[in-house]
N, C-alpha and C. Protein backbone atom coordinates (compact mmCIF):
# COMPACT_ATOMS: atom_id res chain seq x y z
N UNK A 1 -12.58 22.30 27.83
CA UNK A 1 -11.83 21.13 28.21
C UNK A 1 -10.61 20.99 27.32
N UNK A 2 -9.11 20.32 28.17
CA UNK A 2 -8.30 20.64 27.32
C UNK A 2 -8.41 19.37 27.08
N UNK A 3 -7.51 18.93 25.45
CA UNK A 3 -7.35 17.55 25.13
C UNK A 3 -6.26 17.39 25.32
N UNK A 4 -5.50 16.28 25.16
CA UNK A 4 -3.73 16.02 25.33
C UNK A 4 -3.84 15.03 24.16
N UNK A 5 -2.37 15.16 23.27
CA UNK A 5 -1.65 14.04 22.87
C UNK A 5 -0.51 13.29 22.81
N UNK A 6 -1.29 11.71 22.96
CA UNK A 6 0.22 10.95 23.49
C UNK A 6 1.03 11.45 22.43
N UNK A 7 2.29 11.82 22.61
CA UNK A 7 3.40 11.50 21.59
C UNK A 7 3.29 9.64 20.96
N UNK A 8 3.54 10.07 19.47
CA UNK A 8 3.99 8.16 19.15
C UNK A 8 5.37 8.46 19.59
N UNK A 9 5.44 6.79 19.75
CA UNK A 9 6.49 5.50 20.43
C UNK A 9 8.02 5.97 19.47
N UNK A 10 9.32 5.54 19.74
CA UNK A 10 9.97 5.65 18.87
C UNK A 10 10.06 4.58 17.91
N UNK A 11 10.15 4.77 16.79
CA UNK A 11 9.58 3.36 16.05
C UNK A 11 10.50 2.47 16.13
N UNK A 12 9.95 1.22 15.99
CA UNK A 12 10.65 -0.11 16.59
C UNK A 12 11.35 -0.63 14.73
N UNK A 13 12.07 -1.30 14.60
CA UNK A 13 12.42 -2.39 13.72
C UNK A 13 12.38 -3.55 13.49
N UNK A 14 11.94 -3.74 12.48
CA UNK A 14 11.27 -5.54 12.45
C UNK A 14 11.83 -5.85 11.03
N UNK A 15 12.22 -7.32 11.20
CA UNK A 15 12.87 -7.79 9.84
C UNK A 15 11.82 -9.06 9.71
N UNK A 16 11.79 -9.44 8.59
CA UNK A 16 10.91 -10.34 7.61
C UNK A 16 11.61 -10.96 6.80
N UNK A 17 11.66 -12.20 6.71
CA UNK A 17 12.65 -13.12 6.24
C UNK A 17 11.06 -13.85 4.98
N UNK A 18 11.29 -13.56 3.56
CA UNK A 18 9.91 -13.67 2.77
C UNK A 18 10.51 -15.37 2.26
N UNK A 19 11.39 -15.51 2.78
CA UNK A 19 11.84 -16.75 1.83
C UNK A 19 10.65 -18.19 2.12
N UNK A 20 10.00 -18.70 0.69
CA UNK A 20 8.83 -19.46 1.26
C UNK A 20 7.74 -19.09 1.89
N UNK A 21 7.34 -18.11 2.13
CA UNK A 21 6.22 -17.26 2.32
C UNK A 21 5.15 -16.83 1.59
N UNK A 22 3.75 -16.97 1.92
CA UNK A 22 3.07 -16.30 0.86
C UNK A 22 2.86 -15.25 0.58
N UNK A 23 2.63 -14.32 -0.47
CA UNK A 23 2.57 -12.76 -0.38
C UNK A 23 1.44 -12.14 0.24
N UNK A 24 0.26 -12.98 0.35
CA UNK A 24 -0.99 -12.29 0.93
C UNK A 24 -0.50 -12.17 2.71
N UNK A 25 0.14 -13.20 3.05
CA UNK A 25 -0.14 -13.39 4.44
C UNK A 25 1.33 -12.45 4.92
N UNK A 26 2.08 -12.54 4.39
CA UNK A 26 3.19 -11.59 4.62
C UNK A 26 3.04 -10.02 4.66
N UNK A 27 2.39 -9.54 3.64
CA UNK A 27 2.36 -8.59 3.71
C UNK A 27 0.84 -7.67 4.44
N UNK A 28 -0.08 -8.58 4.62
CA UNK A 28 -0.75 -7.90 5.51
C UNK A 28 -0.35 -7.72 7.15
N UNK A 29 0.44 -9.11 7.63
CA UNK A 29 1.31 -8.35 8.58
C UNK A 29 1.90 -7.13 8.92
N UNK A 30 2.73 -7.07 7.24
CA UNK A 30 3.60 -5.90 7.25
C UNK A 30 2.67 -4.92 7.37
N UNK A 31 1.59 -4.51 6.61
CA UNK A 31 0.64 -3.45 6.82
C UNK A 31 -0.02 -2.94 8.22
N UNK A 32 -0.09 -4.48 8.61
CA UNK A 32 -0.58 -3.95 10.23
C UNK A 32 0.30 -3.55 10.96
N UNK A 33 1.76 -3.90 10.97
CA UNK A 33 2.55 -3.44 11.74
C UNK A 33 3.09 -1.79 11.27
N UNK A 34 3.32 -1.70 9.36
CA UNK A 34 3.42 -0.12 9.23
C UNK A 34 1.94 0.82 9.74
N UNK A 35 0.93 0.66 9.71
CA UNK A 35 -0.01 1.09 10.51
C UNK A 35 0.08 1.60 11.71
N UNK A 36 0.54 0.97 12.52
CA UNK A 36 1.02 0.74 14.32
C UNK A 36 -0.22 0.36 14.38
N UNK A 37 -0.83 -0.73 14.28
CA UNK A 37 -2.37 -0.96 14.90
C UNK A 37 -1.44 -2.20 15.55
N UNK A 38 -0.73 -3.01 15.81
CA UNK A 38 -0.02 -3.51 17.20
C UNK A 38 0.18 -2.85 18.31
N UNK A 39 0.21 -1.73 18.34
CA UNK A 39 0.97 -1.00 19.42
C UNK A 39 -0.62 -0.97 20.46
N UNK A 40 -0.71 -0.77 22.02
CA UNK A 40 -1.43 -0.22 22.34
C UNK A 40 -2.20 1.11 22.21
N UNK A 41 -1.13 2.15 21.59
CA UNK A 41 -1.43 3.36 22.07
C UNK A 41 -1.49 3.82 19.99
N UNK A 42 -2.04 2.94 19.27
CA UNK A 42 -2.35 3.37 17.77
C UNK A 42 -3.21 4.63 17.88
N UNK A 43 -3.04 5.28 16.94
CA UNK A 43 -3.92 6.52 16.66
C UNK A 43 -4.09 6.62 15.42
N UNK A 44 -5.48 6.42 14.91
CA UNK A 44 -5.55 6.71 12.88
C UNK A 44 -4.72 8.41 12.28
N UNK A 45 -4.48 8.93 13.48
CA UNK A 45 -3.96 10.21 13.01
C UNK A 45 -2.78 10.21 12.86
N UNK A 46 -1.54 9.47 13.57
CA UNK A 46 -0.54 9.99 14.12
C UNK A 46 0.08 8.75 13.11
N UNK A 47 1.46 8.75 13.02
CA UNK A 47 2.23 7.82 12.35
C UNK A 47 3.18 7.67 13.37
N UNK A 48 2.35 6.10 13.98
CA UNK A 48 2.66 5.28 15.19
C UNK A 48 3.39 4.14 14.55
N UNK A 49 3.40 3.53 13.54
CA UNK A 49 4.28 2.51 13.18
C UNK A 49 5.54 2.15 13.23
N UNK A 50 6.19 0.91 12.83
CA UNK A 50 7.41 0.50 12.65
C UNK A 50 8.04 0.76 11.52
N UNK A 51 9.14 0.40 11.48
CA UNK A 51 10.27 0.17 10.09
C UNK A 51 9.99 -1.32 10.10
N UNK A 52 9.97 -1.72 9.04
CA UNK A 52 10.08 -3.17 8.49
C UNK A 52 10.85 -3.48 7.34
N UNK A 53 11.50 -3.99 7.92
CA UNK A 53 13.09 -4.94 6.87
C UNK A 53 12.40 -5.75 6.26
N UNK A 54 12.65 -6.30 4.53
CA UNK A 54 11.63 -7.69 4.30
C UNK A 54 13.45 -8.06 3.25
N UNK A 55 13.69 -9.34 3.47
CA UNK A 55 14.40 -9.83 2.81
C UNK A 55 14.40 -10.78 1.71
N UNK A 56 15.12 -11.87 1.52
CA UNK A 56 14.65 -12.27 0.65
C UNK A 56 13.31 -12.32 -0.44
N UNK A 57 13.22 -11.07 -0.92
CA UNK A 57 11.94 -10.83 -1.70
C UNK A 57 12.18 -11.53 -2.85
N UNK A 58 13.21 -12.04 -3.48
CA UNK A 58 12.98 -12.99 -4.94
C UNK A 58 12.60 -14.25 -4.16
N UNK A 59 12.21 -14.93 -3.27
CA UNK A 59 12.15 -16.41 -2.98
C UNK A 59 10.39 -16.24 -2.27
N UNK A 60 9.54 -15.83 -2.70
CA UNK A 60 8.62 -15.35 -2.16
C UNK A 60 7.65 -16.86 -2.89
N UNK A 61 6.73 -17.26 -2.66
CA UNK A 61 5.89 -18.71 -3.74
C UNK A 61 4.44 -18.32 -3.64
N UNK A 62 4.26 -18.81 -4.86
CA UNK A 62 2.66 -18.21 -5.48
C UNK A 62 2.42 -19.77 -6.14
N UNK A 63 0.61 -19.22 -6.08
CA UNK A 63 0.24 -20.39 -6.20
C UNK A 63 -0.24 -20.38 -7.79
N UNK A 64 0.10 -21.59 -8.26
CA UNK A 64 0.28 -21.19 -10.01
C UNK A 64 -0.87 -20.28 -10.34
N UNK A 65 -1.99 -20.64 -10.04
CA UNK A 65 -3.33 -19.60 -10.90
C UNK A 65 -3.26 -18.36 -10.46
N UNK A 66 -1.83 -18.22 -9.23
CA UNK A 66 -1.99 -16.33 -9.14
C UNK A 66 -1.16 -15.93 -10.05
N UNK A 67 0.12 -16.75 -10.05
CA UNK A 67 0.65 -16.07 -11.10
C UNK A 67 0.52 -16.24 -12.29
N UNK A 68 -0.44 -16.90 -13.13
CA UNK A 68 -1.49 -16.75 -14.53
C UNK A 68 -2.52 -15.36 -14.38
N UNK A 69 -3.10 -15.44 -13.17
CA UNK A 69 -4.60 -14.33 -13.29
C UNK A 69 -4.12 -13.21 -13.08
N UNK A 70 -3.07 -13.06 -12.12
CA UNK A 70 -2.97 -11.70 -11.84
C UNK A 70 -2.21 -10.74 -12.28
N UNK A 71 -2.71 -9.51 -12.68
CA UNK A 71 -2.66 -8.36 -13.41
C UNK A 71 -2.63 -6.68 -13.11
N UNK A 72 -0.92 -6.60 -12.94
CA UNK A 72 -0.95 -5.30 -12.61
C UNK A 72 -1.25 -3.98 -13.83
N UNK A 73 -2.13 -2.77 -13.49
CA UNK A 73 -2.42 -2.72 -14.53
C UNK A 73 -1.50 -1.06 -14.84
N UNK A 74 -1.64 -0.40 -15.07
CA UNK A 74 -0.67 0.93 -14.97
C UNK A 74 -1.26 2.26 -16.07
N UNK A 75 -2.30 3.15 -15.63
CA UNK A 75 -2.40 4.21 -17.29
C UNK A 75 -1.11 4.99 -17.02
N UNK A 76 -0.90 5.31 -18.74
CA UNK A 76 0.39 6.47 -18.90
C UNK A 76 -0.34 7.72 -18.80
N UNK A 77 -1.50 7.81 -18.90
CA UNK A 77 -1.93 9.43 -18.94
C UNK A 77 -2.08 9.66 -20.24
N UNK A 78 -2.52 9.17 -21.09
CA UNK A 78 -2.76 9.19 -22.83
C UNK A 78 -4.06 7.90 -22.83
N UNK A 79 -4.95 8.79 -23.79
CA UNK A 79 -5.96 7.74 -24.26
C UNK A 79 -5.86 6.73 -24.27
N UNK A 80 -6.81 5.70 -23.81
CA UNK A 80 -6.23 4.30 -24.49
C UNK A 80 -5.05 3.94 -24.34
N UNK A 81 -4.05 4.29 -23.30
CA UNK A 81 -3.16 3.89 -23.24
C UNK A 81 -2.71 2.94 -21.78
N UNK A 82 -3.38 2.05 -21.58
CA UNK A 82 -3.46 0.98 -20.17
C UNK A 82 -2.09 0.13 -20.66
N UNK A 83 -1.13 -0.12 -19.57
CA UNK A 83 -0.64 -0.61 -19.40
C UNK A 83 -1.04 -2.08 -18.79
N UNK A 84 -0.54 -3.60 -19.13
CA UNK A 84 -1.39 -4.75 -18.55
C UNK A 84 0.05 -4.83 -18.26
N UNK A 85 0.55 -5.65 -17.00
CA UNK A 85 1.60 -6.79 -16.78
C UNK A 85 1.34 -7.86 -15.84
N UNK A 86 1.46 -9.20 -16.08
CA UNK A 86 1.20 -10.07 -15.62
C UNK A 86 2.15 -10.38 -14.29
N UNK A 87 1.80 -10.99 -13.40
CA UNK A 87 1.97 -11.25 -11.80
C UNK A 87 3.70 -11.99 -12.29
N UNK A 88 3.73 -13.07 -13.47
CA UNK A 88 4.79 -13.61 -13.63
C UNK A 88 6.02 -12.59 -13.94
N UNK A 89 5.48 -11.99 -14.80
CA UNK A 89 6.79 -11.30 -15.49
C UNK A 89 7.00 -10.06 -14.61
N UNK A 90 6.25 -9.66 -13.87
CA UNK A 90 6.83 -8.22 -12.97
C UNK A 90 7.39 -9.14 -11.46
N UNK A 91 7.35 -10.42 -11.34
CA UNK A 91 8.16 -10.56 -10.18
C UNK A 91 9.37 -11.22 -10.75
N UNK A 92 9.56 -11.51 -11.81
CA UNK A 92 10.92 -11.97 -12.64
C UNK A 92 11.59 -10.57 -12.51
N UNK A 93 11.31 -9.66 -13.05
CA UNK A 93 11.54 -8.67 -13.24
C UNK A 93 11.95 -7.65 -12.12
N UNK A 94 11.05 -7.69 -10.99
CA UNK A 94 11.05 -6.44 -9.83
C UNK A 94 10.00 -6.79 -8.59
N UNK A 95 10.83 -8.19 -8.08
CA UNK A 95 10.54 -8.49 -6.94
C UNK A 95 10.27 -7.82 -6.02
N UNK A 96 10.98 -6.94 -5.44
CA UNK A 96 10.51 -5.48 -4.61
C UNK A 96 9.51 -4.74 -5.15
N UNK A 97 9.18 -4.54 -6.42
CA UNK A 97 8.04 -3.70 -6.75
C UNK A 97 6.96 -4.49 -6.22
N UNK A 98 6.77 -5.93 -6.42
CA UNK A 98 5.45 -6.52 -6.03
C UNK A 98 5.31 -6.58 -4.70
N UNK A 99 5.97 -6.64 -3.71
CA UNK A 99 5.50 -6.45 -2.43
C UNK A 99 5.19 -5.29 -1.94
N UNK A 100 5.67 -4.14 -2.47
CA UNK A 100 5.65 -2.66 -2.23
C UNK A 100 3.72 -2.83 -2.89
N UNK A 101 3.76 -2.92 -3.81
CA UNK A 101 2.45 -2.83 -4.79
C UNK A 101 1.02 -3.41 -3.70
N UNK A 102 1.67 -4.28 -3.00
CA UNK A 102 1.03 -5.01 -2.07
C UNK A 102 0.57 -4.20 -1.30
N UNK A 103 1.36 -3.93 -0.24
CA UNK A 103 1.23 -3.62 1.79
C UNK A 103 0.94 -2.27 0.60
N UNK A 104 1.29 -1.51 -0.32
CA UNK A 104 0.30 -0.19 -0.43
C UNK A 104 -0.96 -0.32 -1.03
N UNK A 105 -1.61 -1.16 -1.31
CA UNK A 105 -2.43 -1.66 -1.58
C UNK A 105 -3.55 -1.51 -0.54
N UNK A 106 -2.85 -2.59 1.04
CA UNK A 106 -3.48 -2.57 2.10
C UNK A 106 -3.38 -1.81 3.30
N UNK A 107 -2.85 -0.34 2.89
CA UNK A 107 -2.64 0.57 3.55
C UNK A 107 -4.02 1.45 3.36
N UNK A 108 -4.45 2.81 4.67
CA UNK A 108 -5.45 3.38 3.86
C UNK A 108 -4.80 4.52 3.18
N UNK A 109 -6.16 5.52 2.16
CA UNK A 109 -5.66 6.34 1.46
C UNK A 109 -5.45 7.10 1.76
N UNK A 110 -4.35 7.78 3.32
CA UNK A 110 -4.39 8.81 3.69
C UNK A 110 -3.21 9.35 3.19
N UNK A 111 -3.21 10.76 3.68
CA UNK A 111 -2.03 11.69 3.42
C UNK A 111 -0.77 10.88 4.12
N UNK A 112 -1.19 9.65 5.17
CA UNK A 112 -0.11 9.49 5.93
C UNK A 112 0.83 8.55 4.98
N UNK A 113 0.03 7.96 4.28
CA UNK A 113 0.20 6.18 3.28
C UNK A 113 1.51 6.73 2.91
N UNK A 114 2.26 7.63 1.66
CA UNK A 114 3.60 8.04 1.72
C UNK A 114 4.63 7.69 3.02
N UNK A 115 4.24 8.63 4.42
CA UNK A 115 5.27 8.48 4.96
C UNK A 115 5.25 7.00 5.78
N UNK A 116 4.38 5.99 5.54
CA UNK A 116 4.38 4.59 6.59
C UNK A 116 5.06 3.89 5.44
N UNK A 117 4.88 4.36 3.98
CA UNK A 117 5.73 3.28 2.68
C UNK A 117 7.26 3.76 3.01
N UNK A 118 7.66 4.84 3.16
CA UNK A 118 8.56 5.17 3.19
C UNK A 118 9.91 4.13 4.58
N UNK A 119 9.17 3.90 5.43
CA UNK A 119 9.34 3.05 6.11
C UNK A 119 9.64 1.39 5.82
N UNK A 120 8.78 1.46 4.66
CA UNK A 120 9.18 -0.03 4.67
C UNK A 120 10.32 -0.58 3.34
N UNK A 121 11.33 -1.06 3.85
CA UNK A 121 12.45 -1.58 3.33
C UNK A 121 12.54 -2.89 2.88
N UNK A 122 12.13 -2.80 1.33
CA UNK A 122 12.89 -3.98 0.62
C UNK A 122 13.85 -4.64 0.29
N UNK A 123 14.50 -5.69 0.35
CA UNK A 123 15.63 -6.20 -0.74
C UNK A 123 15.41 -7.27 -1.01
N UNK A 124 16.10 -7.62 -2.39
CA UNK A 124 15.86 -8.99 -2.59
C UNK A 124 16.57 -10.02 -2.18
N UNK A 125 18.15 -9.72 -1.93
CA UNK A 125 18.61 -10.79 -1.23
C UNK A 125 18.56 -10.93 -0.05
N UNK A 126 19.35 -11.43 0.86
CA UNK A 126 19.34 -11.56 2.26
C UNK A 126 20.10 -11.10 2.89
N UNK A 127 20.88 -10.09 2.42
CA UNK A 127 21.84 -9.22 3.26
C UNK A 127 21.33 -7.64 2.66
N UNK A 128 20.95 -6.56 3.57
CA UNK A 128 20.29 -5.58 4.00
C UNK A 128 21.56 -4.68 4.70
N UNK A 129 20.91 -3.28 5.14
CA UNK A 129 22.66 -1.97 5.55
C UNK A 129 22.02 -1.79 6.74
N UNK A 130 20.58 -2.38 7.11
CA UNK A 130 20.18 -1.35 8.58
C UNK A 130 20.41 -2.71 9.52
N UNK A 131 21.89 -2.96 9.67
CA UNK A 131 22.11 -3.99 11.10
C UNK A 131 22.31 -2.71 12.43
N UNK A 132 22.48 -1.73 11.99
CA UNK A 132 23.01 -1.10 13.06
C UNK A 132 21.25 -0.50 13.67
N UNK A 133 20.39 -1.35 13.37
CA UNK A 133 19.15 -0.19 14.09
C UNK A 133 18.80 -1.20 15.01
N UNK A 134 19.14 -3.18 14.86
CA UNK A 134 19.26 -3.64 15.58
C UNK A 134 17.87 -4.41 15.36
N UNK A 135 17.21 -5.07 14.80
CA UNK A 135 16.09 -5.35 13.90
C UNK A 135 15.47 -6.37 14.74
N UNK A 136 14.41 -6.46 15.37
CA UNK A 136 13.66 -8.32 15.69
C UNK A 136 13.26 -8.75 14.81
N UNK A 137 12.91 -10.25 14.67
CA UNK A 137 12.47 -10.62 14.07
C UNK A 137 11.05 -10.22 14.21
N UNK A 138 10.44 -10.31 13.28
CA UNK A 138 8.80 -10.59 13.09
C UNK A 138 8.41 -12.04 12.80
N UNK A 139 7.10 -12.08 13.59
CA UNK A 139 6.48 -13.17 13.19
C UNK A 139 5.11 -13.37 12.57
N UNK A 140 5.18 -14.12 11.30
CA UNK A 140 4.03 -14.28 10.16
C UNK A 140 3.62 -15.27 10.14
């Protein structure tokens, strides 16, 4: 018996406006949509997903005890050598890193996880270069 496969979709573009948003609920969106588990025709094999624009990533709001508890942690590859940084000072610091840190977080661990991150586009302010792909909004 032969099998067939659908070709994936051409990927769509979606923009995300984070301003006032929470990070949990934002970015598991984003995950489901870099996934393609929206689409009808998802396949865990194939890299069926979107591009996702996220903008305003410095205006993002946490709720004070996340940003006290939470702790990104980082080894250098040397004994004893753990890196700790707290939720406050790495989004002062690298607003885009914490949402990235996120949706890869809630991605799975496949060979694919690289090329669906690769897809997804941060900035922190609110003006972005991909107007020309023609972006919808998303809704969170």
């Amino acid at each position: 018996m032969k099998t067939t496969v659908v070709p994936p979709p051409v990927p769509e573009w979606f923009i995300v406006d984070a301003d006032g948003k929470n990070l949990g609920h934002i970015t598991s969106r984003i995950a489901h949509v870099l996934r393609g588990k929206h689409l009808p025709t998802y396949s865990p094999h194939q890299l069926c997903g979107a591009h996702v624009i996220v903008v305003n990533a410095e205006k993002l709001t946490f709720q004070a005890a996340k940003l006290r508890r939470k702790i990104y942690y980082h080894h250098t590859g040397y004994p004893g050598s753990i890196r700790a940084t707290p939720l406050k000072k790495m989004y002062s610091e690298h607003p885009k890193e914490v949402i990235v840190r996120a949706v890869k977080g809630m991605l799975a661990n496949t060979r694919l996880r690289p090329r669906m991150l690769k897809r997804l586009h941060v900035f922190e302010g609110g003006e972005h270069k991909y107007a020309a792909q023609k972006p919808v909004p998303l809704t969170v």
